[in-house]
PDB file of N, CA and C in Angstrom:
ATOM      1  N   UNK A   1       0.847  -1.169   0.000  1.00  0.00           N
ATOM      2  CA  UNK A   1       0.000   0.000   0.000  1.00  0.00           C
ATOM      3  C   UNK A   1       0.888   1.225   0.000  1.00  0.00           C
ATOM      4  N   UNK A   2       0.764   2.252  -0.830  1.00  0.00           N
ATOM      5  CA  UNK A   2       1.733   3.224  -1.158  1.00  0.00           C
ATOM      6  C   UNK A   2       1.281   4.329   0.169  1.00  0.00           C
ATOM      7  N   UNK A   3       1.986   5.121  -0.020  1.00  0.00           N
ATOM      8  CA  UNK A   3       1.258   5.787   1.224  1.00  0.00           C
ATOM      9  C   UNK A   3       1.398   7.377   0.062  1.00  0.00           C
ATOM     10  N   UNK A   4       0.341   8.173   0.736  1.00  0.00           N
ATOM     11  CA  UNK A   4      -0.222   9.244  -0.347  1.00  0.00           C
ATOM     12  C   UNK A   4       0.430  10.477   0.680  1.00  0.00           C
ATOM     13  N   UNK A   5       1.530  11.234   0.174  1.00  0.00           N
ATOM     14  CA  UNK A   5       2.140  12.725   1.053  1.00  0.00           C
ATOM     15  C   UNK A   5       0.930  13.496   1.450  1.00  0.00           C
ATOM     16  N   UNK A   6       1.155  14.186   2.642  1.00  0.00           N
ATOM     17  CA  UNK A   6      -0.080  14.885   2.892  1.00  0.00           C
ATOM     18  C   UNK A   6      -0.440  15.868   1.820  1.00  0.00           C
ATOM     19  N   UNK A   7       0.290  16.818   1.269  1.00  0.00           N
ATOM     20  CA  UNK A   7       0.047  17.578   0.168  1.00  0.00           C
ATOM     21  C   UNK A   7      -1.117  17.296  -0.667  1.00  0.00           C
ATOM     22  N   UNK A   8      -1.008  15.519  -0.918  1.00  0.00           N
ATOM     23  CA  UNK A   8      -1.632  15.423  -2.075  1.00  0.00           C
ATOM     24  C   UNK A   8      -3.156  15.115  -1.411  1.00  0.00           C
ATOM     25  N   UNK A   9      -3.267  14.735   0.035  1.00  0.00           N
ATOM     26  CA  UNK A   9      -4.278  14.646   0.532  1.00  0.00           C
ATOM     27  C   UNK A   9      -4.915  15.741   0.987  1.00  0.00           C
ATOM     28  N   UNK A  10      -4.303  17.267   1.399  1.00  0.00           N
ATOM     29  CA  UNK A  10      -5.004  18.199   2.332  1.00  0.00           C
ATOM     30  C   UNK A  10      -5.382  18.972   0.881  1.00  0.00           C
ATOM     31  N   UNK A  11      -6.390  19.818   0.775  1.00  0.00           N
ATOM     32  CA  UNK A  11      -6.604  20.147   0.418  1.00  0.00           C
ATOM     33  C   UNK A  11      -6.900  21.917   0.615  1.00  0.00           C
ATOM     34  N   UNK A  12      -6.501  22.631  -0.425  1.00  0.00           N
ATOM     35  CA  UNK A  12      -6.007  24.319   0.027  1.00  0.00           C
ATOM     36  C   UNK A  12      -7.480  24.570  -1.118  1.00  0.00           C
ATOM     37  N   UNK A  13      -7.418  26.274  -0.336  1.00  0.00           N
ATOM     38  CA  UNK A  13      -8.642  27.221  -0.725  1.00  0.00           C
ATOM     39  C   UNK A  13      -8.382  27.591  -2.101  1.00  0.00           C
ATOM     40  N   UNK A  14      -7.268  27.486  -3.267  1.00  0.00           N
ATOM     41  CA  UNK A  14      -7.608  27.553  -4.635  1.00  0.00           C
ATOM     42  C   UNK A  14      -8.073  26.453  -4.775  1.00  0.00           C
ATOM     43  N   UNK A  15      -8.296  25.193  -4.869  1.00  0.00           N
ATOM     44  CA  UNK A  15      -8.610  23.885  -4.831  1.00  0.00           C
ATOM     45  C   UNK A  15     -10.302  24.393  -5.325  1.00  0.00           C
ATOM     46  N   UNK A  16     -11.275  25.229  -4.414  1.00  0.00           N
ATOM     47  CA  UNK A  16     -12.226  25.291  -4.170  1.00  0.00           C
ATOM     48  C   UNK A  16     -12.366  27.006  -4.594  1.00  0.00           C
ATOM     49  N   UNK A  17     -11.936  27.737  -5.678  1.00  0.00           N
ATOM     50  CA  UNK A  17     -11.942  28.524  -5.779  1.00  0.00           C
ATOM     51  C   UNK A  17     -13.066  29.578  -4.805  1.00  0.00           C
ATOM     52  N   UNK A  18     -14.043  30.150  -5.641  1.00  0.00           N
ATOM     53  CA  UNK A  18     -14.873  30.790  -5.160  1.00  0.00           C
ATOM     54  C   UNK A  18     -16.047  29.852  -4.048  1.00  0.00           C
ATOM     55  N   UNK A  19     -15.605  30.247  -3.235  1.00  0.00           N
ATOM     56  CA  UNK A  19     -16.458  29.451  -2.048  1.00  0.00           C
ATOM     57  C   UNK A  19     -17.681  30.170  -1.982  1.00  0.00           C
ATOM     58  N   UNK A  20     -18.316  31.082  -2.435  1.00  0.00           N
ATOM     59  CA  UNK A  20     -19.613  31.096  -2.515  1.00  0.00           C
ATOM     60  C   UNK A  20     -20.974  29.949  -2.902  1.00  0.00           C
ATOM     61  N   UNK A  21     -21.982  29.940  -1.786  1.00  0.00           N
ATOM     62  CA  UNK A  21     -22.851  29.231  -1.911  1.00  0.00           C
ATOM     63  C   UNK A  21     -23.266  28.637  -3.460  1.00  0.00           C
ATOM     64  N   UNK A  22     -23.649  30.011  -4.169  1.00  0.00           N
ATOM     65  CA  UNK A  22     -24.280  29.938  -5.516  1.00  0.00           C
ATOM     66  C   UNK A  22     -23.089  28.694  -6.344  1.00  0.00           C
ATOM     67  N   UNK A  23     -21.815  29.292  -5.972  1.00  0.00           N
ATOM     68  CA  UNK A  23     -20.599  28.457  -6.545  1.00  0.00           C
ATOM     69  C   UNK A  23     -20.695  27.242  -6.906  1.00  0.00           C
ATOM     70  N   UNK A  24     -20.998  26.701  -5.070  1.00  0.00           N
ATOM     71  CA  UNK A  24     -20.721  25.243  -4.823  1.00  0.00           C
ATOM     72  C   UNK A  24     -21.787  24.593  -5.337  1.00  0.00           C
ATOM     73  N   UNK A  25     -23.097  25.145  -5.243  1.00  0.00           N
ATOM     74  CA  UNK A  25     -24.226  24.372  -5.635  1.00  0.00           C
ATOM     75  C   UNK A  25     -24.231  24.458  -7.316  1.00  0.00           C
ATOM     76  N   UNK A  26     -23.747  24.914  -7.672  1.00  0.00           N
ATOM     77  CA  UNK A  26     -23.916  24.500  -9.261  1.00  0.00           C
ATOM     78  C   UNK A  26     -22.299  24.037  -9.637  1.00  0.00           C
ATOM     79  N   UNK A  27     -21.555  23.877  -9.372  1.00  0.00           N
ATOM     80  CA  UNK A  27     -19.992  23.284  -9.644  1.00  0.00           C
ATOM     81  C   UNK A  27     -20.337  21.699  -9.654  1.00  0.00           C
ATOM     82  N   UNK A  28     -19.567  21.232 -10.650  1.00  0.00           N
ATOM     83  CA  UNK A  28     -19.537  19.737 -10.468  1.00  0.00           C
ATOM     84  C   UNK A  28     -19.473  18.773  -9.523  1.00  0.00           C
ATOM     85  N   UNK A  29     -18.442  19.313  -8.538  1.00  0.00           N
ATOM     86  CA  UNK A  29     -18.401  18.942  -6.989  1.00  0.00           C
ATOM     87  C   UNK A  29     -19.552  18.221  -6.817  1.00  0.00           C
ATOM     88  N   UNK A  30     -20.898  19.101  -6.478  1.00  0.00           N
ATOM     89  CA  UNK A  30     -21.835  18.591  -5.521  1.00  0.00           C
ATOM     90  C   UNK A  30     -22.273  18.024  -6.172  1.00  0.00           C
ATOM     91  N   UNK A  31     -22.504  17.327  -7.939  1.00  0.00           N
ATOM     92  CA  UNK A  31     -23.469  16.480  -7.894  1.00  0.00           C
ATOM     93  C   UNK A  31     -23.303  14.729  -7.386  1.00  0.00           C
ATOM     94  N   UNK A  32     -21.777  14.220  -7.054  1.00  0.00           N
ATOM     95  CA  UNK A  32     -22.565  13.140  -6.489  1.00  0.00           C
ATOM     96  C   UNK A  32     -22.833  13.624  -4.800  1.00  0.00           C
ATOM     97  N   UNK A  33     -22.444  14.484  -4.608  1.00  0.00           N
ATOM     98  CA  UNK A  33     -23.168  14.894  -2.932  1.00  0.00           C
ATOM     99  C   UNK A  33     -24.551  14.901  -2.875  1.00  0.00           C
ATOM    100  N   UNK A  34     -25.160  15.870  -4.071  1.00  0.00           N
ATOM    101  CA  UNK A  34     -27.058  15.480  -4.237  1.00  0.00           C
ATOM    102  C   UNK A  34     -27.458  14.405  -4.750  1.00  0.00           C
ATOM    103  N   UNK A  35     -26.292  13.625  -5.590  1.00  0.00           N
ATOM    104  CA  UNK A  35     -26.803  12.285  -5.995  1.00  0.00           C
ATOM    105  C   UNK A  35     -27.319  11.496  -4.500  1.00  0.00           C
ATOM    106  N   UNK A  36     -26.901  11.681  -3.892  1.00  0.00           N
ATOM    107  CA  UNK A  36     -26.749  10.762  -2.469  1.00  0.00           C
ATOM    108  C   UNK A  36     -27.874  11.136  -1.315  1.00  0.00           C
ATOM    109  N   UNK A  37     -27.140  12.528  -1.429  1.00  0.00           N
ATOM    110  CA  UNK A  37     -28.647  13.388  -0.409  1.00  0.00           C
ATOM    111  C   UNK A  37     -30.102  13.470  -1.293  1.00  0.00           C
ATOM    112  N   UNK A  38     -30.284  13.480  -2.231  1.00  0.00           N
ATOM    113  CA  UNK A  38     -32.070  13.665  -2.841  1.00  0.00           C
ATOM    114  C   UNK A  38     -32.507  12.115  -2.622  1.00  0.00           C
ATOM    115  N   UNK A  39     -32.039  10.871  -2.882  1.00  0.00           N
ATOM    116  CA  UNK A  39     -33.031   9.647  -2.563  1.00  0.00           C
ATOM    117  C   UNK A  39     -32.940   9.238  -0.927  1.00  0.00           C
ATOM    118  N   UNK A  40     -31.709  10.318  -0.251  1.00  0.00           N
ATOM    119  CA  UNK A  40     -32.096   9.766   1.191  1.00  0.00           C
ATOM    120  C   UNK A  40     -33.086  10.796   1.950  1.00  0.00           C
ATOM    121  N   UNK A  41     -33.432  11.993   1.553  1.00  0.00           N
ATOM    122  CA  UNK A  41     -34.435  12.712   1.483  1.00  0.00           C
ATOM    123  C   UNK A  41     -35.485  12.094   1.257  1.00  0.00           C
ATOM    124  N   UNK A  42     -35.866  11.636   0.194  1.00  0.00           N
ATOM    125  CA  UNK A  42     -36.943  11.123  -0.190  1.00  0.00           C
ATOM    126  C   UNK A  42     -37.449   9.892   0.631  1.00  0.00           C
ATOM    127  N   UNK A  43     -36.296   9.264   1.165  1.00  0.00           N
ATOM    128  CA  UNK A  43     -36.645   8.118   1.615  1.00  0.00           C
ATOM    129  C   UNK A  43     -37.458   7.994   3.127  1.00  0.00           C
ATOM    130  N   UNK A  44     -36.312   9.616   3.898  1.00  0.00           N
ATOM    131  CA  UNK A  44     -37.013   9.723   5.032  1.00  0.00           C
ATOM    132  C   UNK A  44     -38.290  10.557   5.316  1.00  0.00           C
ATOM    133  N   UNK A  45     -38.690  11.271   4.120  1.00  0.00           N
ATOM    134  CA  UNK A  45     -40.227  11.972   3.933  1.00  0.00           C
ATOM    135  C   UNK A  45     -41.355  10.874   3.849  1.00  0.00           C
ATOM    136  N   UNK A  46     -40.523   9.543   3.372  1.00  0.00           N
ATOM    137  CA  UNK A  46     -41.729   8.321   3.601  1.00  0.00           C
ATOM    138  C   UNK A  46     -42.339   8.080   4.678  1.00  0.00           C
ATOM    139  N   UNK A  47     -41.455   7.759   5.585  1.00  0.00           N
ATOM    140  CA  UNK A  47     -41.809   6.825   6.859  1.00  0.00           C
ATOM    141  C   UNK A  47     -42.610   8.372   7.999  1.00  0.00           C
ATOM    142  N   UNK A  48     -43.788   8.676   7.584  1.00  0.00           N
ATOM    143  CA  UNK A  48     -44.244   9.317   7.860  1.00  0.00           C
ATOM    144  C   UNK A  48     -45.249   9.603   9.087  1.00  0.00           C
ATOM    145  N   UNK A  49     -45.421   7.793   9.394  1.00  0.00           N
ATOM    146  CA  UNK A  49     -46.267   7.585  10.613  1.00  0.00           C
ATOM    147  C   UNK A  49     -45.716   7.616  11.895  1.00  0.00           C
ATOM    148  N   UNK A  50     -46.738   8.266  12.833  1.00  0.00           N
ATOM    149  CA  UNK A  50     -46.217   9.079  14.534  1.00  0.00           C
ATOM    150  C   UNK A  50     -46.006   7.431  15.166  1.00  0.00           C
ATOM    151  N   UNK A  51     -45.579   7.424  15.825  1.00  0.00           N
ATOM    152  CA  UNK A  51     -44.780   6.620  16.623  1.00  0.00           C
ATOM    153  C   UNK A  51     -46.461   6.718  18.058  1.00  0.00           C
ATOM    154  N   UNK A  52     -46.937   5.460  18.447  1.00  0.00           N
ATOM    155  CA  UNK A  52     -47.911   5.227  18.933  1.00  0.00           C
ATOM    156  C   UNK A  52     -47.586   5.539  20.483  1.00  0.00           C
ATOM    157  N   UNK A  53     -48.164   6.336  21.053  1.00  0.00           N
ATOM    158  CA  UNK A  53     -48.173   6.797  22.805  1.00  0.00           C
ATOM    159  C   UNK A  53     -48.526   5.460  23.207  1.00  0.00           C
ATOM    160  N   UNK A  54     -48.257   5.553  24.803  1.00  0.00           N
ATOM    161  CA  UNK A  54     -48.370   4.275  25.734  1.00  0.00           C
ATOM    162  C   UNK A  54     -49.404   5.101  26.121  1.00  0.00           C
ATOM    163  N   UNK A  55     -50.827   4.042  26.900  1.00  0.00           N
ATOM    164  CA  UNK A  55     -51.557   4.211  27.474  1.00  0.00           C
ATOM    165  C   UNK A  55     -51.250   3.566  28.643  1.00  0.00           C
ATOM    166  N   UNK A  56     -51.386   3.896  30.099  1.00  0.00           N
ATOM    167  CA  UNK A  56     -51.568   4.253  31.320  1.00  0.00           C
ATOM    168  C   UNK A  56     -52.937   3.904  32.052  1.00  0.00           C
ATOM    169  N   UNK A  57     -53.062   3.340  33.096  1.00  0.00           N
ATOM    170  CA  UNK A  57     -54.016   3.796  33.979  1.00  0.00           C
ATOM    171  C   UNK A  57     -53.613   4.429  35.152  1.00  0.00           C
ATOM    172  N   UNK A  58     -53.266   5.438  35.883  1.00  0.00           N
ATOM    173  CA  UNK A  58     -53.009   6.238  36.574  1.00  0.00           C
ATOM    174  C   UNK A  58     -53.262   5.177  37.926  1.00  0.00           C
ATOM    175  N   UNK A  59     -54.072   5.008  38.578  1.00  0.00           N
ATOM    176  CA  UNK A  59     -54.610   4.102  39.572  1.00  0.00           C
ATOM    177  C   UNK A  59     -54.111   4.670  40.822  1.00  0.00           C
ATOM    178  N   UNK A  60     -54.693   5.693  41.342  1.00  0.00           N
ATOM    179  CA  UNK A  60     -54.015   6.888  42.166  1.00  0.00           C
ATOM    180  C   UNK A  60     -53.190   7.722  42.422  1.00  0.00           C
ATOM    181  N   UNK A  61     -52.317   7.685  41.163  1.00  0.00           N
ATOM    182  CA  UNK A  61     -51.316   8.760  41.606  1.00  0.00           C
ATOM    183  C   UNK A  61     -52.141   9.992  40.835  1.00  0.00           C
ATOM    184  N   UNK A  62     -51.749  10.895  41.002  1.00  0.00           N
ATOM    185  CA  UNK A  62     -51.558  12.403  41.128  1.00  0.00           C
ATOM    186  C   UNK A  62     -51.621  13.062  39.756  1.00  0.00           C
ATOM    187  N   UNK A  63     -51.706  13.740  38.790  1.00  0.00           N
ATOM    188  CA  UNK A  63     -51.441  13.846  37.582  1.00  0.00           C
ATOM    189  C   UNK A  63     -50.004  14.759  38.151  1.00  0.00           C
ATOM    190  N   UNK A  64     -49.323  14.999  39.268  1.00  0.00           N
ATOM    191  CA  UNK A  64     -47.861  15.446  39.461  1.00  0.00           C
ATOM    192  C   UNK A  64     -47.268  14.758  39.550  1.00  0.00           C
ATOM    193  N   UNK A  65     -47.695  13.427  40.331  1.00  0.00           N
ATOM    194  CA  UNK A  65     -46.714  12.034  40.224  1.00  0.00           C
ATOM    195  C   UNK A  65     -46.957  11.301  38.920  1.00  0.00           C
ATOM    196  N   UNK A  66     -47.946  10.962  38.408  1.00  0.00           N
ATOM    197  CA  UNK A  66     -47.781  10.861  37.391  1.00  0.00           C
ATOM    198  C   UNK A  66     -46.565  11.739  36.345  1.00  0.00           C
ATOM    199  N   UNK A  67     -47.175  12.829  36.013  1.00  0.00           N
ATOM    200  CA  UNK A  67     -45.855  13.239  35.214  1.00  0.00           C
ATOM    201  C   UNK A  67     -44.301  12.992  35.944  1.00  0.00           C
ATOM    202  N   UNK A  68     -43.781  13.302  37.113  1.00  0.00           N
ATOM    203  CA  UNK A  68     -42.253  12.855  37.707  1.00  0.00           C
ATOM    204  C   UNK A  68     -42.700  11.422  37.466  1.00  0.00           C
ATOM    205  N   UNK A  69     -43.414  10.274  37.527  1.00  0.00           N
ATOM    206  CA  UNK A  69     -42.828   9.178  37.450  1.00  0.00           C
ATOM    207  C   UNK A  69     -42.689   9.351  35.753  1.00  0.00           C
ATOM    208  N   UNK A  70     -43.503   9.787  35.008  1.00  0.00           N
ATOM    209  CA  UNK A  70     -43.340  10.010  33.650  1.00  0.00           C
ATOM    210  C   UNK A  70     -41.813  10.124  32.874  1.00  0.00           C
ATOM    211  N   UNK A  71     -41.406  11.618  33.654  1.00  0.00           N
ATOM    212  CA  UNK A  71     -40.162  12.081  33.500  1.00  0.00           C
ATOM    213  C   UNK A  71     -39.181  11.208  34.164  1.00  0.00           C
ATOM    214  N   UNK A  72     -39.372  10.994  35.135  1.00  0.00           N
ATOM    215  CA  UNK A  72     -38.032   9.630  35.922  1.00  0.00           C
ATOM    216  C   UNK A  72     -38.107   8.129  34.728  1.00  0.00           C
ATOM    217  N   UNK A  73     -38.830   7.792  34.295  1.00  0.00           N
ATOM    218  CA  UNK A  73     -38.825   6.361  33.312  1.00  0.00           C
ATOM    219  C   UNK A  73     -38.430   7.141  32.165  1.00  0.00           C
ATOM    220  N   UNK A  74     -38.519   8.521  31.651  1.00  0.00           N
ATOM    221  CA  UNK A  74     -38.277   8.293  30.438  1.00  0.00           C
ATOM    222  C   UNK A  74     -36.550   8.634  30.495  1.00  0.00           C
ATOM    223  N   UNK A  75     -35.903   9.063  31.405  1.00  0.00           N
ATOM    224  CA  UNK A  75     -34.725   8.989  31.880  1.00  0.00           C
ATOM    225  C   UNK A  75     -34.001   7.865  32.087  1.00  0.00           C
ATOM    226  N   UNK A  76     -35.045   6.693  32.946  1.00  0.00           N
ATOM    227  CA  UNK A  76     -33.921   5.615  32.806  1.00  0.00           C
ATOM    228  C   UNK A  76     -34.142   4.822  31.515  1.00  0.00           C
ATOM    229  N   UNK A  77     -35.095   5.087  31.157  1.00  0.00           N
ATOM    230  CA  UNK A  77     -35.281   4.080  29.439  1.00  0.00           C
ATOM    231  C   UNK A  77     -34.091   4.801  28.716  1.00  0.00           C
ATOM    232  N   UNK A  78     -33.821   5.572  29.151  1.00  0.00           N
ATOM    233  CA  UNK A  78     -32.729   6.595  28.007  1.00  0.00           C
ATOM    234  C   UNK A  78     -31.346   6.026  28.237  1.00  0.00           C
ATOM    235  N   UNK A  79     -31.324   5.533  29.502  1.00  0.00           N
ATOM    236  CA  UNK A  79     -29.742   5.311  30.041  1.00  0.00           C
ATOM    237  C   UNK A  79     -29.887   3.936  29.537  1.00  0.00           C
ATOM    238  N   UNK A  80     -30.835   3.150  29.520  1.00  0.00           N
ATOM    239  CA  UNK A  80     -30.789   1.857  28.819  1.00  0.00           C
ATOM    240  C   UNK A  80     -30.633   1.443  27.253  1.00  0.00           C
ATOM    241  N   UNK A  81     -31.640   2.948  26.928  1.00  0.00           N
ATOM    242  CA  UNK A  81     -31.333   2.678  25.228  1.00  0.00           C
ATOM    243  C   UNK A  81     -29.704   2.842  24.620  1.00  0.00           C
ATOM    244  N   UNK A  82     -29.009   3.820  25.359  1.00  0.00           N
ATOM    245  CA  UNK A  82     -27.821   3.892  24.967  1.00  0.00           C
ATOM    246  C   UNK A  82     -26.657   3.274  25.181  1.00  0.00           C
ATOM    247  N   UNK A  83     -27.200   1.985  25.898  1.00  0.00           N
ATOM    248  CA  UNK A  83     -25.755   0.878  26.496  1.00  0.00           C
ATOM    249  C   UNK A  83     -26.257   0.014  24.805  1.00  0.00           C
ATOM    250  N   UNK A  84     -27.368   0.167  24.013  1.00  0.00           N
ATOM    251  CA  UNK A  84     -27.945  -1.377  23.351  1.00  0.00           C
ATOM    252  C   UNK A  84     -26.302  -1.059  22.018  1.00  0.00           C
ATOM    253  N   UNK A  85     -26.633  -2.044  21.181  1.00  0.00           N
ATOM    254  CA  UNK A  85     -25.285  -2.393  20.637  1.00  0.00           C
ATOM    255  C   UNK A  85     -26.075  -2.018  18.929  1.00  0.00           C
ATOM    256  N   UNK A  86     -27.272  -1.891  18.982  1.00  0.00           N
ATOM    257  CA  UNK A  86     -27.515  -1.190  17.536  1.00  0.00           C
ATOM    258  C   UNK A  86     -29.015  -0.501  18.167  1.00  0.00           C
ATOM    259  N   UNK A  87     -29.832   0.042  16.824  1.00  0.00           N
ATOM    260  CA  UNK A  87     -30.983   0.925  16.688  1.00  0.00           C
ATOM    261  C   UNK A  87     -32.524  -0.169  17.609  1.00  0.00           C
ATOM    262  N   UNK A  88     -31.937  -1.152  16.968  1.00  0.00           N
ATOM    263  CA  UNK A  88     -33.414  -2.183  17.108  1.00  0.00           C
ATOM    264  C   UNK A  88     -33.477  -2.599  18.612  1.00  0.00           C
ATOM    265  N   UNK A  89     -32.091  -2.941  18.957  1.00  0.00           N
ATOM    266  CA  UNK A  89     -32.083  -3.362  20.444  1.00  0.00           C
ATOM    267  C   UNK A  89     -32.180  -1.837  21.401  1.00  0.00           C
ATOM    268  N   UNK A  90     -31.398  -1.058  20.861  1.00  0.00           N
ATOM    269  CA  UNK A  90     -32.219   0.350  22.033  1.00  0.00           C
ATOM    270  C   UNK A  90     -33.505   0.598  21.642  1.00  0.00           C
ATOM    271  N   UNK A  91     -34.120   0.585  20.842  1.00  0.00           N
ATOM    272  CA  UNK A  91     -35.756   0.507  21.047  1.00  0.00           C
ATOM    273  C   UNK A  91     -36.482  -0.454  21.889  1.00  0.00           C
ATOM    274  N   UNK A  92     -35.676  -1.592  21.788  1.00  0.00           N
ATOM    275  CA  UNK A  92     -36.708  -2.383  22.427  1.00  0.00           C
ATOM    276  C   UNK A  92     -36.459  -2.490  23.872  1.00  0.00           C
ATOM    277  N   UNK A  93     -35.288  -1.987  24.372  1.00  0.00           N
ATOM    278  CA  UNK A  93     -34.680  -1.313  25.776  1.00  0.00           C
ATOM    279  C   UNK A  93     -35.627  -0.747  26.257  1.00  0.00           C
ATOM    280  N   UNK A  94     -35.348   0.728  25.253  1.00  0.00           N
ATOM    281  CA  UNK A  94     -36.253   1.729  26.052  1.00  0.00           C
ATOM    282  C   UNK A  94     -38.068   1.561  26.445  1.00  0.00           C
ATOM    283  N   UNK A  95     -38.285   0.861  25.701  1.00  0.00           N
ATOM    284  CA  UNK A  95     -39.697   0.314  25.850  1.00  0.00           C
ATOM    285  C   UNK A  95     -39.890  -0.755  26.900  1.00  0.00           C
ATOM    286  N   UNK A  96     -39.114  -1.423  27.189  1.00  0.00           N
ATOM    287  CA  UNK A  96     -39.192  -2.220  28.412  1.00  0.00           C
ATOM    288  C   UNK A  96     -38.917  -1.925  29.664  1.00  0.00           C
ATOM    289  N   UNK A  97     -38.067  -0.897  29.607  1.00  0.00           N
ATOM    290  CA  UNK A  97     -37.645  -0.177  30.661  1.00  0.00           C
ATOM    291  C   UNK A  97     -38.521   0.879  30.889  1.00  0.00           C
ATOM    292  N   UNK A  98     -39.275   1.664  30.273  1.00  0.00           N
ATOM    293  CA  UNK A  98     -39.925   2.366  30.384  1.00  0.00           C
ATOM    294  C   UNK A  98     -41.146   2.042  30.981  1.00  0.00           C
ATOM    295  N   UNK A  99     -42.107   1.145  30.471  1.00  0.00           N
ATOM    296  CA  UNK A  99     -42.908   0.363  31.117  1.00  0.00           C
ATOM    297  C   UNK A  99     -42.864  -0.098  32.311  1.00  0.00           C
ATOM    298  N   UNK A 100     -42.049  -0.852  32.326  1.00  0.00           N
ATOM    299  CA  UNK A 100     -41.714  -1.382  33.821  1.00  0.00           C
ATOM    300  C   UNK A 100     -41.446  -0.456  34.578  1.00  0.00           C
ATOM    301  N   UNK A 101     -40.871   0.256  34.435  1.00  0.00           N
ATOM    302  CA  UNK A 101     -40.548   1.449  35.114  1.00  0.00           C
ATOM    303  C   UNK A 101     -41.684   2.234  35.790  1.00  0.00           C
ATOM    304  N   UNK A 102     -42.502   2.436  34.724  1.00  0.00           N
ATOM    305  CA  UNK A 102     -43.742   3.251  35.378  1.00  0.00           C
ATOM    306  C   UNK A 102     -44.570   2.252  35.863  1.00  0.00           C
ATOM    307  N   UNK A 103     -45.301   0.556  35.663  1.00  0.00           N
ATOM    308  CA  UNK A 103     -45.269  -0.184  36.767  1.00  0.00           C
ATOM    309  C   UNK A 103     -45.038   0.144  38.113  1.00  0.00           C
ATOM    310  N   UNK A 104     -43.669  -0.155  38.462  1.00  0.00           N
ATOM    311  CA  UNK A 104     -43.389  -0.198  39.297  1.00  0.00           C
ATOM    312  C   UNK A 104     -43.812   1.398  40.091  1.00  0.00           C
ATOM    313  N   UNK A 105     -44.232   2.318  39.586  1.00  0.00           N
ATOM    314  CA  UNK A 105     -44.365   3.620  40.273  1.00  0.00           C
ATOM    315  C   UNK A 105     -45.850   3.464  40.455  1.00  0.00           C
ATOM    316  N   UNK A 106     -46.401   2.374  39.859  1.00  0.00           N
ATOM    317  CA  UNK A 106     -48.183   2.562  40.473  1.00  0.00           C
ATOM    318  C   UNK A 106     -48.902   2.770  39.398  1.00  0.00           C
ATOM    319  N   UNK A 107     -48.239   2.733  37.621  1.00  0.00           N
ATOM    320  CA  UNK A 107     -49.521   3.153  36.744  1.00  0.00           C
ATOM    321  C   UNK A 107     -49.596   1.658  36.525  1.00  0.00           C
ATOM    322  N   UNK A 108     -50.493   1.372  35.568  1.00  0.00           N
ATOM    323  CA  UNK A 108     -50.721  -0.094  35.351  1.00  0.00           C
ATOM    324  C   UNK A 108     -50.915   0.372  33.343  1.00  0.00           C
ATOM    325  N   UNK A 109     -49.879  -0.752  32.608  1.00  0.00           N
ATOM    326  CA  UNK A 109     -49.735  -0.395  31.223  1.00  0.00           C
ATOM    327  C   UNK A 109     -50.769  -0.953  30.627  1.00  0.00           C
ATOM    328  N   UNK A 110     -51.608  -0.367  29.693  1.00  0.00           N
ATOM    329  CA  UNK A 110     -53.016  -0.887  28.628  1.00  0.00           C
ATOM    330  C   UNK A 110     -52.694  -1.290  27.861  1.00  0.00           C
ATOM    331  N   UNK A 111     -51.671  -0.487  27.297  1.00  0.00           N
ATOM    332  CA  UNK A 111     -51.298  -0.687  25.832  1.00  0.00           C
ATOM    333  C   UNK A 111     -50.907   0.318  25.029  1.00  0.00           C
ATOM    334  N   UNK A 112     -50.466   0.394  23.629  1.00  0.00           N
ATOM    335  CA  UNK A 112     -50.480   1.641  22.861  1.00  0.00           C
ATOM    336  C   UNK A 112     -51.719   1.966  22.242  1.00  0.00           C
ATOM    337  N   UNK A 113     -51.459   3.600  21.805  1.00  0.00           N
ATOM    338  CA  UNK A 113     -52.980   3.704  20.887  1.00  0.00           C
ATOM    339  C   UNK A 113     -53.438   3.277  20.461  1.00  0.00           C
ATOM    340  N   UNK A 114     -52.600   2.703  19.219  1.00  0.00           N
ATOM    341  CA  UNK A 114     -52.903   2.284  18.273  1.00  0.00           C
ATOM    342  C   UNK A 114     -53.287   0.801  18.618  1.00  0.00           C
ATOM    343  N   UNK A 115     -52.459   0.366  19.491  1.00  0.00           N
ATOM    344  CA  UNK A 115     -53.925  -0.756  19.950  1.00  0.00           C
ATOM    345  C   UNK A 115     -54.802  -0.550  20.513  1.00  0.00           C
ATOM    346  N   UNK A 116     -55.170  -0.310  21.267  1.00  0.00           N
ATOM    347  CA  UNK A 116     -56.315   0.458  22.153  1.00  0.00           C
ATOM    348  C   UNK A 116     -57.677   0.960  21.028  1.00  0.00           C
ATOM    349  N   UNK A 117     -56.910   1.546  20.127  1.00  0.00           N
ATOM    350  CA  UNK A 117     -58.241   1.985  19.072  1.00  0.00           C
ATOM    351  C   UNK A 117     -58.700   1.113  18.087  1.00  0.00           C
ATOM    352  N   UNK A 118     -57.883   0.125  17.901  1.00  0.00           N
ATOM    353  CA  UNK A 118     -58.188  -1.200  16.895  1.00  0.00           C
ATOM    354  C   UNK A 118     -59.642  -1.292  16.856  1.00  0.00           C
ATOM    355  N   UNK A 119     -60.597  -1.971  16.203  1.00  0.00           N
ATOM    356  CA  UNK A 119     -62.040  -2.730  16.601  1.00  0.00           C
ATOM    357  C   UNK A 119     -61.638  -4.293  17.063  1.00  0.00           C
TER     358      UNK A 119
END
């Protein structure tokens, strides 16, 4: 493997003449940069559906304890989602932890909306 002098790797401000906006966006440069950014744009304007709330039964607490136990679970679901080792396993962290979590503070879990509203 050859090794490449820094020279030929760093790159200086004639390189990139006129650094104006208007410049860069029409210079050859950026088109595989928009090649790349317009279908991952597109891709994330798809997935467009809200993410389903947990339903709760309160079962005496407080709507103040309620919200602090609210805010305390969604804190430790957070410290759990970020030990997981990819995307899929901290989701399914934080959702277990979260739950249980508020359990254990006295709500009792129903379900999500979107089940809950099914027929």
């Amino acid at each position: 493997m050859s090794v490449l002098s820094w020279r030929s790797l760093s790159l200086s401000i004639s390189d990139f003449g006129d650094l104006s906006l208007d410049t860069w966006l029409s210079s050859a440069k950026m088109y595989p940069l928009l090649s790349l950014v317009f279908p991952l744009a597109l891709l994330t304007g798809c997935n467009t559906s809200a993410r389903p709330d947990f339903v709760f039964k309160r079962q005496g607490l407080s709507q103040q304890q309620y919200s602090r136990a609210e805010a305390e679970c969604e804190l430790e679901a957070e410290k759990a989602a970020i030990q997981a080792k990819n995307s899929v396993t901290a989701g399914e962290n934080w959702r277990k932890i979260f739950v249980l979590c508020m359990e254990a503070k006295g709500a009792r879990y129903l379900g999500t909306t979107d089940q809950l509203t099914r027929p």
